[in-house]
PDB file of N, CA and C in Angstrom:
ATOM      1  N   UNK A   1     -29.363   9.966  27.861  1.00  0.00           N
ATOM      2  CA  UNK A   1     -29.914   9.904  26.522  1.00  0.00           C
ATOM      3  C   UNK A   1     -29.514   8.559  25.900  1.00  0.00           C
ATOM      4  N   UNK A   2     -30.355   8.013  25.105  1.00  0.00           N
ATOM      5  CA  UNK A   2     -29.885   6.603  24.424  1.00  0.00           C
ATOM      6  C   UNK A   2     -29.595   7.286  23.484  1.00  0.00           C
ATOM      7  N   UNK A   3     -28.559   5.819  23.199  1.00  0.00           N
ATOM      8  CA  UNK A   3     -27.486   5.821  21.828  1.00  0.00           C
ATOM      9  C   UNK A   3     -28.965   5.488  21.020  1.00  0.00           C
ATOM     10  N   UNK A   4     -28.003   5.860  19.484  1.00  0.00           N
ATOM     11  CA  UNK A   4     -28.833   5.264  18.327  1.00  0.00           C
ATOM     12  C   UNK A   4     -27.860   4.324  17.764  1.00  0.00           C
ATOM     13  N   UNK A   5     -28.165   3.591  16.624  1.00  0.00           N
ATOM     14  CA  UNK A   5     -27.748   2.662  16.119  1.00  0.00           C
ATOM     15  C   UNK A   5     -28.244   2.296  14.532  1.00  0.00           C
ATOM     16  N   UNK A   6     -27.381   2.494  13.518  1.00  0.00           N
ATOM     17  CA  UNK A   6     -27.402   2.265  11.938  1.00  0.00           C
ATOM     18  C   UNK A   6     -27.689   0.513  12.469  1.00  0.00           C
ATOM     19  N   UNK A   7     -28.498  -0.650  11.734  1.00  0.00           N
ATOM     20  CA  UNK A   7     -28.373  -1.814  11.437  1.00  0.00           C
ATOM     21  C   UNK A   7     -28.368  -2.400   9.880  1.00  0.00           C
ATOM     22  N   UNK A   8     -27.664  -2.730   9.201  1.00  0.00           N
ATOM     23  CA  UNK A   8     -27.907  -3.200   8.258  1.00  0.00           C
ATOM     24  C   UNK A   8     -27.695  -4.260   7.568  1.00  0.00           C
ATOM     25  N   UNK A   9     -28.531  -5.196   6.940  1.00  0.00           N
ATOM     26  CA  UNK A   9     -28.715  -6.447   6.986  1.00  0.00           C
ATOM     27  C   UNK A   9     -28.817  -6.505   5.446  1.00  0.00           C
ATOM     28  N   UNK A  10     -27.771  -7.147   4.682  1.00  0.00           N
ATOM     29  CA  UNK A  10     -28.004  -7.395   3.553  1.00  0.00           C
ATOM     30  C   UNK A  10     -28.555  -8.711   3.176  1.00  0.00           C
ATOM     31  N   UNK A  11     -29.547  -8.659   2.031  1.00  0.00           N
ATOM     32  CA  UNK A  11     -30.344  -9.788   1.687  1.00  0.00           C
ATOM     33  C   UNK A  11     -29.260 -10.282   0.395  1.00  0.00           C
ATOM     34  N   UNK A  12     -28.527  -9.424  -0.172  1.00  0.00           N
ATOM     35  CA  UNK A  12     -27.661  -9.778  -1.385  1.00  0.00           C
ATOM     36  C   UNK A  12     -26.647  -8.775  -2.113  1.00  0.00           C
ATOM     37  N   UNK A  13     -25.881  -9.048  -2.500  1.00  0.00           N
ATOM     38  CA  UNK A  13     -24.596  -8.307  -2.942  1.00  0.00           C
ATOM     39  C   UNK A  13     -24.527  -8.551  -4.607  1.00  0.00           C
ATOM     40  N   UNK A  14     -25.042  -7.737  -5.601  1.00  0.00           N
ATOM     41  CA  UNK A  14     -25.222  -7.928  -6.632  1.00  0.00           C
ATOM     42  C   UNK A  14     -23.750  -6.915  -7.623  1.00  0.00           C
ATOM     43  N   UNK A  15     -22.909  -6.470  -6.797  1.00  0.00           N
ATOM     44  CA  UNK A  15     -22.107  -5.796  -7.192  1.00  0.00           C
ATOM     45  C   UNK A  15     -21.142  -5.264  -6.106  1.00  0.00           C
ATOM     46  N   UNK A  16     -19.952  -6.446  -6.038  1.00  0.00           N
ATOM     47  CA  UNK A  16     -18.655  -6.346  -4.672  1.00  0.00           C
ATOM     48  C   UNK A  16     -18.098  -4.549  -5.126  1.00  0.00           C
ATOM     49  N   UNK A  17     -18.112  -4.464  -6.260  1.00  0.00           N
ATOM     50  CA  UNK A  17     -17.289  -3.543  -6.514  1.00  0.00           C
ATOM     51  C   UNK A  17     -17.751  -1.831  -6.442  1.00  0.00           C
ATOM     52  N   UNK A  18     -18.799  -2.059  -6.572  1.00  0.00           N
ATOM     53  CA  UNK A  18     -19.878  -0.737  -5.652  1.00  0.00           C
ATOM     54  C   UNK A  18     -20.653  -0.836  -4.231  1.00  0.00           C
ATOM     55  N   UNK A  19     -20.049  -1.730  -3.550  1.00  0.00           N
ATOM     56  CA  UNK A  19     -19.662  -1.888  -2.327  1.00  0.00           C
ATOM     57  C   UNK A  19     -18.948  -1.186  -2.005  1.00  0.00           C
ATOM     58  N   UNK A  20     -17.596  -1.752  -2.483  1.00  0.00           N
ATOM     59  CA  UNK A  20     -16.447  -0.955  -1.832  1.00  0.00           C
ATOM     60  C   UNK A  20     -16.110   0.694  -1.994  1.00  0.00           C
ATOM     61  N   UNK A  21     -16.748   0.474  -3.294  1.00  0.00           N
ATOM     62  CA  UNK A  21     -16.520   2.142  -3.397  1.00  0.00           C
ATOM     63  C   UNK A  21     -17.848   2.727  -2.188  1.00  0.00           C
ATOM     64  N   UNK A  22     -18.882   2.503  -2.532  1.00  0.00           N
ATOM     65  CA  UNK A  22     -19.399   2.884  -0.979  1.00  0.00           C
ATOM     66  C   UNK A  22     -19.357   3.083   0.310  1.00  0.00           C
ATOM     67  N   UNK A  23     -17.997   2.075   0.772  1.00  0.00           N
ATOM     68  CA  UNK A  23     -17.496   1.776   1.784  1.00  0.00           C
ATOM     69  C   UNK A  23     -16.297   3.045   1.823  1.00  0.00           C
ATOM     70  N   UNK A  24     -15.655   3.430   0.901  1.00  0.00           N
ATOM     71  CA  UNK A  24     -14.777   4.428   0.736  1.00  0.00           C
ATOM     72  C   UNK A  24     -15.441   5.933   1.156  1.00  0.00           C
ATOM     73  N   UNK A  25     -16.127   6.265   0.624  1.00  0.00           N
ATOM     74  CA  UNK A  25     -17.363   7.295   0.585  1.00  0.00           C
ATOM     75  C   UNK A  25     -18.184   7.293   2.433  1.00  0.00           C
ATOM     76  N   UNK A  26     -19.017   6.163   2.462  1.00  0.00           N
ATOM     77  CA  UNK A  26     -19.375   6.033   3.797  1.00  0.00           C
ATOM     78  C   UNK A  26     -18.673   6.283   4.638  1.00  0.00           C
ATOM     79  N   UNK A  27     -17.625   5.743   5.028  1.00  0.00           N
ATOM     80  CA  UNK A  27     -17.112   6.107   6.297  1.00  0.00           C
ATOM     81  C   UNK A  27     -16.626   7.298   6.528  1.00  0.00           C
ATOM     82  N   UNK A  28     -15.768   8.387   5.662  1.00  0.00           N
ATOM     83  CA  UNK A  28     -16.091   9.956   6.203  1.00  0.00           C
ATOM     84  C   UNK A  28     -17.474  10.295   6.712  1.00  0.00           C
ATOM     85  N   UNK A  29     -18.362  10.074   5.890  1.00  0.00           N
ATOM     86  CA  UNK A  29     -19.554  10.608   6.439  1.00  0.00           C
ATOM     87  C   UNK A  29     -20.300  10.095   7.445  1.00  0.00           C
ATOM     88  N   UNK A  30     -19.934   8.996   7.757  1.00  0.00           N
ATOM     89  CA  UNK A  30     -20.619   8.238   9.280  1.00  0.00           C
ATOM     90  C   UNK A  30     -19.582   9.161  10.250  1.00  0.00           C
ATOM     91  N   UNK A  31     -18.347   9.117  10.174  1.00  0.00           N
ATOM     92  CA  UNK A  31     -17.593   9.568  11.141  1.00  0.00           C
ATOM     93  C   UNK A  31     -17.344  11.388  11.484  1.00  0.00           C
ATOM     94  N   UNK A  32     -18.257  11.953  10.338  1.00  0.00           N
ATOM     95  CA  UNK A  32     -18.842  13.135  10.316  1.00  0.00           C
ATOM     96  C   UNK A  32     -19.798  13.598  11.248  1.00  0.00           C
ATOM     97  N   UNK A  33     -20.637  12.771  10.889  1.00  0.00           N
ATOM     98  CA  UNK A  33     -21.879  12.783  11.612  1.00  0.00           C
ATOM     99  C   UNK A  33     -21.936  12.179  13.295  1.00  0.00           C
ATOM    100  N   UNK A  34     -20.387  12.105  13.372  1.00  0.00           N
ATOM    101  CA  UNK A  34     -20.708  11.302  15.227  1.00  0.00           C
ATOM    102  C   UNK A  34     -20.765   9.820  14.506  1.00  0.00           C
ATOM    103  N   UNK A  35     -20.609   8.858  14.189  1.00  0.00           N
ATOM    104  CA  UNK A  35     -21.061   7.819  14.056  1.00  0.00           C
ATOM    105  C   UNK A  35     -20.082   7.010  14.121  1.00  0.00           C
ATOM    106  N   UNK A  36     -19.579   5.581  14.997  1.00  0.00           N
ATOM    107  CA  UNK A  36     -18.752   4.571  15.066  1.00  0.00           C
ATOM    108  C   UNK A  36     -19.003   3.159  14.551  1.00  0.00           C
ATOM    109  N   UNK A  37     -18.287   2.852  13.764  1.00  0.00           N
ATOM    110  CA  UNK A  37     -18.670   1.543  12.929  1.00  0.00           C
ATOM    111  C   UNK A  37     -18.130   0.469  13.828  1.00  0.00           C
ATOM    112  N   UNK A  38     -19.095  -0.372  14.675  1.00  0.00           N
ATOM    113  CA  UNK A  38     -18.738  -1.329  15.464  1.00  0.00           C
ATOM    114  C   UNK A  38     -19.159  -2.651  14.730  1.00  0.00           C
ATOM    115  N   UNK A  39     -19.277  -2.609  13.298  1.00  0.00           N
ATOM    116  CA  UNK A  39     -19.321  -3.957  12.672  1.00  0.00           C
ATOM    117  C   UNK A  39     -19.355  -3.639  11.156  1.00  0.00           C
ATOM    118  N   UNK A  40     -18.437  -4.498  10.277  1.00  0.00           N
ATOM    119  CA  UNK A  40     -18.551  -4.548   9.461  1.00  0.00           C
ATOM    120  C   UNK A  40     -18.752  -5.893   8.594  1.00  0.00           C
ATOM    121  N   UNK A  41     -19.620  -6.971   9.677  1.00  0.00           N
ATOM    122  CA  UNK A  41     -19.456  -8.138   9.701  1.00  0.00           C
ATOM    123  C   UNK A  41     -19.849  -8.993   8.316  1.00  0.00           C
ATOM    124  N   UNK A  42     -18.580  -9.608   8.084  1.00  0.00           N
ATOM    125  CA  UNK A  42     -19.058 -10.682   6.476  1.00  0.00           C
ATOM    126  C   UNK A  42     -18.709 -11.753   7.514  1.00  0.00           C
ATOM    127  N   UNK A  43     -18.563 -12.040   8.843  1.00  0.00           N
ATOM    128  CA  UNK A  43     -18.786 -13.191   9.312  1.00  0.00           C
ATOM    129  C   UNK A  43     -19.802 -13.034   9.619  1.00  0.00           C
ATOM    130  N   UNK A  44     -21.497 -14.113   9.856  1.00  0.00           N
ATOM    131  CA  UNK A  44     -22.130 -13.431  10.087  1.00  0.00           C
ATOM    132  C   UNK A  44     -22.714 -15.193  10.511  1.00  0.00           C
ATOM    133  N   UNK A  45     -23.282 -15.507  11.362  1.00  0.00           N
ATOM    134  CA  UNK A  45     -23.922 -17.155  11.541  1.00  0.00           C
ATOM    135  C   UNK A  45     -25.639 -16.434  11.592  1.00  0.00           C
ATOM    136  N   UNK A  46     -26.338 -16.984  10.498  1.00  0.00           N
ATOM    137  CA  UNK A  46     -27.977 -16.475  10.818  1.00  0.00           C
ATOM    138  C   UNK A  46     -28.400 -17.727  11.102  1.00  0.00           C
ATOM    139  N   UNK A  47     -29.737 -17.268  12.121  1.00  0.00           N
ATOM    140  CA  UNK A  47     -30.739 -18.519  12.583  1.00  0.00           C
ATOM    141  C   UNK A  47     -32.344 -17.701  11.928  1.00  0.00           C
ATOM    142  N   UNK A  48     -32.648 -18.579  12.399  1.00  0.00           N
ATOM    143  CA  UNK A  48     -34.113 -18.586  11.771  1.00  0.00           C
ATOM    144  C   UNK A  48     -34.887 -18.362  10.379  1.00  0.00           C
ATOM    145  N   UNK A  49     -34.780 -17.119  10.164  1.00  0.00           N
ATOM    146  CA  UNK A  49     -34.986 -16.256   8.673  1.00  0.00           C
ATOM    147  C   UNK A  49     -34.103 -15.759   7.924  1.00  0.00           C
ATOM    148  N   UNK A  50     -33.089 -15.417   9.014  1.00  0.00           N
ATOM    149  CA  UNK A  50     -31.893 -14.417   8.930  1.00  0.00           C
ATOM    150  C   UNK A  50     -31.284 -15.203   7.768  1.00  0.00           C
ATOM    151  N   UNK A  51     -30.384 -14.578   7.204  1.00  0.00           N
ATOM    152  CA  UNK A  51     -30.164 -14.720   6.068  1.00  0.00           C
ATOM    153  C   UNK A  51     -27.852 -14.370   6.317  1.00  0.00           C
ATOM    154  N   UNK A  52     -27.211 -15.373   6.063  1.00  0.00           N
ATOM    155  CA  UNK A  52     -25.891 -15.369   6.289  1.00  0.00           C
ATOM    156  C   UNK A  52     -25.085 -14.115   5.514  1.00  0.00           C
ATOM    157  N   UNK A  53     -25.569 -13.028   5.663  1.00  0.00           N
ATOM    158  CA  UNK A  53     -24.551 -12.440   4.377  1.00  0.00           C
ATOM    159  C   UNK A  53     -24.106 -10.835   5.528  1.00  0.00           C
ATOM    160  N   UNK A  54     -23.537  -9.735   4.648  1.00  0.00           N
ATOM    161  CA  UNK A  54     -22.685  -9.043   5.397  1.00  0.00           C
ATOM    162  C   UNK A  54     -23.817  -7.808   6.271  1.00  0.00           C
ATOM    163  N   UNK A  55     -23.646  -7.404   7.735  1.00  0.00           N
ATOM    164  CA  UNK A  55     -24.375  -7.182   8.313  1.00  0.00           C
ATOM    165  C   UNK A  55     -23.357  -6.111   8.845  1.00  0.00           C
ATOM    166  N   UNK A  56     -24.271  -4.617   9.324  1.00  0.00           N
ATOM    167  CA  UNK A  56     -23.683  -3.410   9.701  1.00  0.00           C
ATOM    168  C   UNK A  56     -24.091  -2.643  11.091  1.00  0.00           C
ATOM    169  N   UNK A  57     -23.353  -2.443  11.528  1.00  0.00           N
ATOM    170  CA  UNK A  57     -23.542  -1.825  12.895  1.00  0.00           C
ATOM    171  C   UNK A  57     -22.689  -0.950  13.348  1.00  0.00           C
ATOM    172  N   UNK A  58     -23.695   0.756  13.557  1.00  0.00           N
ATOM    173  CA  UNK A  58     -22.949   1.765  13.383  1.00  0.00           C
ATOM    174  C   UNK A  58     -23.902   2.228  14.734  1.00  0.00           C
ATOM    175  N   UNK A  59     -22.995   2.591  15.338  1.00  0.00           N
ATOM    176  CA  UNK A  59     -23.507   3.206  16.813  1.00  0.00           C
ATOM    177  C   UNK A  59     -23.219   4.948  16.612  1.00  0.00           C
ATOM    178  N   UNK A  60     -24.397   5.606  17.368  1.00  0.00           N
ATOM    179  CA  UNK A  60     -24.063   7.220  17.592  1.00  0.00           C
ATOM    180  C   UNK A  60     -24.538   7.505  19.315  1.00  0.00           C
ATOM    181  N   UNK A  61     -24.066   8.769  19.401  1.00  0.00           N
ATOM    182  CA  UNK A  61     -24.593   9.437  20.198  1.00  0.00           C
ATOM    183  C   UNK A  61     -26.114   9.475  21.208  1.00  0.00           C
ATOM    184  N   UNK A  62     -26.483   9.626  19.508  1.00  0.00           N
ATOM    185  CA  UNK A  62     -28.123   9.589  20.242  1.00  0.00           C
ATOM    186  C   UNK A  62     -29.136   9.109  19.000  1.00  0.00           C
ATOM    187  N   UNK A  63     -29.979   8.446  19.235  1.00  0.00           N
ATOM    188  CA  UNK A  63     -31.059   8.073  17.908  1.00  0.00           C
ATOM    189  C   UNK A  63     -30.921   9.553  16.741  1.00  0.00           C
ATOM    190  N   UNK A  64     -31.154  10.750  17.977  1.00  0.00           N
ATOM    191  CA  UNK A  64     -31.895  11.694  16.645  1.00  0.00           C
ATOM    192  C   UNK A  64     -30.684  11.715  15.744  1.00  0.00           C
ATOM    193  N   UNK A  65     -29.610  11.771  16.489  1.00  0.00           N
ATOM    194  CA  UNK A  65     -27.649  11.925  15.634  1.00  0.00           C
ATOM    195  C   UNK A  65     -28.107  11.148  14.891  1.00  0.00           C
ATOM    196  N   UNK A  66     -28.470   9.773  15.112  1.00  0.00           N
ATOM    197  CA  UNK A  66     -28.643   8.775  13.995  1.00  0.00           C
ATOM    198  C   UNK A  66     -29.551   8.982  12.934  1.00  0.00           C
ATOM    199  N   UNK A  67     -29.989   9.840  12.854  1.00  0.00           N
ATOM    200  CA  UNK A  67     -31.555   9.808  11.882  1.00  0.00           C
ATOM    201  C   UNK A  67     -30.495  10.943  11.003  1.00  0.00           C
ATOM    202  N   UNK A  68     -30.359  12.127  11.599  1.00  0.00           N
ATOM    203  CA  UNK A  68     -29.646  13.298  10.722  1.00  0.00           C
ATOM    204  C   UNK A  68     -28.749  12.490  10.333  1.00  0.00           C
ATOM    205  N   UNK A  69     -28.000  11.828  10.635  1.00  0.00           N
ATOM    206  CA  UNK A  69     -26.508  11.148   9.677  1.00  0.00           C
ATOM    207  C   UNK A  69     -27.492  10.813   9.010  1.00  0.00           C
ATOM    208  N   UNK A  70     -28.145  10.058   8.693  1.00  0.00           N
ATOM    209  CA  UNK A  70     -28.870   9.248   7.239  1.00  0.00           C
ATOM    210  C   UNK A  70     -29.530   9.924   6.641  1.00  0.00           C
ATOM    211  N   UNK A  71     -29.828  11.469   6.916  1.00  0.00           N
ATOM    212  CA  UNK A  71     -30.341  12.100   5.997  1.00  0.00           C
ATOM    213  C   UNK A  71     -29.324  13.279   5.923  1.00  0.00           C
ATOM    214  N   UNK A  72     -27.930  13.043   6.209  1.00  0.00           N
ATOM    215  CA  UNK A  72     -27.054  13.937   5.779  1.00  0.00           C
ATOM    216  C   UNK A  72     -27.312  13.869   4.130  1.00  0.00           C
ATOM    217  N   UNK A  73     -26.370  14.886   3.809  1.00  0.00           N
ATOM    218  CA  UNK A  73     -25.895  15.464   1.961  1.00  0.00           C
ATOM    219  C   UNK A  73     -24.941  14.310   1.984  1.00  0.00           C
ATOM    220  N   UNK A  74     -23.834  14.033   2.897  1.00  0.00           N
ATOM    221  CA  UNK A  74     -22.782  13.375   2.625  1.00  0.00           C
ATOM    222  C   UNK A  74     -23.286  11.998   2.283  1.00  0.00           C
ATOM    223  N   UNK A  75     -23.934  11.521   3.471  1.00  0.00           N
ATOM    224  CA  UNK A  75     -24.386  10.099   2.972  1.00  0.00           C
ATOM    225  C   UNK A  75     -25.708   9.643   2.218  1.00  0.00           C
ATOM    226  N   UNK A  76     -26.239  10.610   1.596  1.00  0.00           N
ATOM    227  CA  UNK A  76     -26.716  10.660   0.667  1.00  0.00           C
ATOM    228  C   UNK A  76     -25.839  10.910  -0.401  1.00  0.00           C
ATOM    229  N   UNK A  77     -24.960  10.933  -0.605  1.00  0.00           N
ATOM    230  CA  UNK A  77     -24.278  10.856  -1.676  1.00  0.00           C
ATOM    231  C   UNK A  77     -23.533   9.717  -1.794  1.00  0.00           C
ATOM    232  N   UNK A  78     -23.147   9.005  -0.716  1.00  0.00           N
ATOM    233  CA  UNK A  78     -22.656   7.746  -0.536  1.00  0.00           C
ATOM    234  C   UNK A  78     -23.664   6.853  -1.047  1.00  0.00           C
ATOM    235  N   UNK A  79     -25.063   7.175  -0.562  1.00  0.00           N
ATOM    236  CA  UNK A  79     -26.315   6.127  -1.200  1.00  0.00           C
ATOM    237  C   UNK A  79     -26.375   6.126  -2.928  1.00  0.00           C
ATOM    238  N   UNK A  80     -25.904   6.954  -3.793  1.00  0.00           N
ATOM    239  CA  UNK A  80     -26.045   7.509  -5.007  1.00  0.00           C
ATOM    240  C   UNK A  80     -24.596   6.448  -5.730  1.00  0.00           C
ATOM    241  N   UNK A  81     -23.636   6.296  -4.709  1.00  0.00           N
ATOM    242  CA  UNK A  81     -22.385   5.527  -4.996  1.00  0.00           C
ATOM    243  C   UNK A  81     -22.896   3.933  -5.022  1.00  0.00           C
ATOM    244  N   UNK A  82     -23.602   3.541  -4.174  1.00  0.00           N
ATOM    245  CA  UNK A  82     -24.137   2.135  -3.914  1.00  0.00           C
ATOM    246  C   UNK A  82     -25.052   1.735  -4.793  1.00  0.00           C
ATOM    247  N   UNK A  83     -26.021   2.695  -5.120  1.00  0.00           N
ATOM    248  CA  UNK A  83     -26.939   2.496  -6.434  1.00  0.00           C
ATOM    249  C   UNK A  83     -28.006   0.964  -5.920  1.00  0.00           C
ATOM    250  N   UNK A  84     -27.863   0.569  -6.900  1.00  0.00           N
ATOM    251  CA  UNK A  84     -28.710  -1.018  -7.235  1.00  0.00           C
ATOM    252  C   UNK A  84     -28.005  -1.983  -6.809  1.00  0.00           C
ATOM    253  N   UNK A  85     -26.703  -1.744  -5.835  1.00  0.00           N
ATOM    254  CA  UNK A  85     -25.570  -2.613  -6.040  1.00  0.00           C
ATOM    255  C   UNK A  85     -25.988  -3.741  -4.738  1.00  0.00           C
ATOM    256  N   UNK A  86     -26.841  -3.129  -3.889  1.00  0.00           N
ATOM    257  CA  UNK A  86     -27.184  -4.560  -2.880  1.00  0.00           C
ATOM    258  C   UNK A  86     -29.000  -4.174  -2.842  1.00  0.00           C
ATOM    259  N   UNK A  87     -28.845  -5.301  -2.027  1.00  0.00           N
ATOM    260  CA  UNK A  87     -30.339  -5.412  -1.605  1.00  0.00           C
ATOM    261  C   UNK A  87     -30.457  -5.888   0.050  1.00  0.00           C
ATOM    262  N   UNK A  88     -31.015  -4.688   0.929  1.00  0.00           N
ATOM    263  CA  UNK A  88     -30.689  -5.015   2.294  1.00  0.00           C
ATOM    264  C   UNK A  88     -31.604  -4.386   3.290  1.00  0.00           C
ATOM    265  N   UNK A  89     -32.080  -4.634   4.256  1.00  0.00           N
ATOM    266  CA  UNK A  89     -33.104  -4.087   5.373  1.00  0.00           C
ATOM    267  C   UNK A  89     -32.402  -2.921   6.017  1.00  0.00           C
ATOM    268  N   UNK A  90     -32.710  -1.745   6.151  1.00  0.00           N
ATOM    269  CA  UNK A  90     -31.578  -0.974   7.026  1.00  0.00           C
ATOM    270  C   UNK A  90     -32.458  -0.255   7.868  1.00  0.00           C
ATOM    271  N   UNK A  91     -32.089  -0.203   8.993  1.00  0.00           N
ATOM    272  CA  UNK A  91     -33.255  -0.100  10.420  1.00  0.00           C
ATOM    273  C   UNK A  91     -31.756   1.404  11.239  1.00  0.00           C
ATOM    274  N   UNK A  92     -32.913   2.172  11.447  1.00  0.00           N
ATOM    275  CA  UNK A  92     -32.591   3.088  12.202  1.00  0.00           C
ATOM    276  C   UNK A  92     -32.884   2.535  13.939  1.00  0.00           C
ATOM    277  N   UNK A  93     -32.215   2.069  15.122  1.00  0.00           N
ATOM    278  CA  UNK A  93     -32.890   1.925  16.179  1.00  0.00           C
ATOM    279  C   UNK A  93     -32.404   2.671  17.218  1.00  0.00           C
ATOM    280  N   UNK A  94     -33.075   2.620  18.303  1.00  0.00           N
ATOM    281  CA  UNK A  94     -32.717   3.810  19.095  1.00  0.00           C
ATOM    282  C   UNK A  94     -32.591   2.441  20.686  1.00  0.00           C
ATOM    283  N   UNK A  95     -31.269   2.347  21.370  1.00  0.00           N
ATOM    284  CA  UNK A  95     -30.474   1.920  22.425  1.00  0.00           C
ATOM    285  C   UNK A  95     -31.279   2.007  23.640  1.00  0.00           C
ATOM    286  N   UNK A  96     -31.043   1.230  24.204  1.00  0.00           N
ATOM    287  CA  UNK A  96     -31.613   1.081  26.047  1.00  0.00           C
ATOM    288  C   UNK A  96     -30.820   2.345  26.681  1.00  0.00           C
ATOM    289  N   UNK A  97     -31.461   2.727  27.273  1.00  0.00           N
ATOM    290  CA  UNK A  97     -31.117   4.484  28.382  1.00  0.00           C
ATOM    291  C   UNK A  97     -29.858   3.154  29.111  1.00  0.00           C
TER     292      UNK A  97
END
């Protein structure tokens, strides 16, 4: 079975401080749901379009694990903590077998 994979690519950080509280909140519930945070990168070198800012990478089990974590209660409530506070692409993808 392929892994799934959270990606998330922020375009802008309009509020560090509902970040972090998000970041507090998020991670029970990623690690609820099966989910391993293999990046929490604010180093980040972009080429082309890409855009230099903080970028996320959360590996699971399996795509579908990945889809139910993001439509868990928990991290939906984590999304309710983050609010308006960034602006970012977030891609559900599903791993090479």
């Amino acid at each position: 079975m392929a892994k799934g994979y959270w990606v998330s690519v922020y375009r802008s950080i309009a509020d560090p401080e509902k970040v972090a509280a998000y970041d507090k909140v998020t991670a029970p519930a990623i690690e609820a749901a099966g989910g391993r945070t293999l990046s929490l990168g604010s180093r980040v070198v972009a080429h082309d379009a890409g855009i230099a800012e903080r970028t996320v990478l959360i590996e699971f089990d399996s795509f579908e694990q990945a889809v139910a974590a993001r439509e868990s209660a928990a991290y939906q409530e984590a999304l309710d903590v983050l609010g308006d506070a960034v602006e970012r692409d977030f891609r559900i993808i599903e791993g090479l077998d």
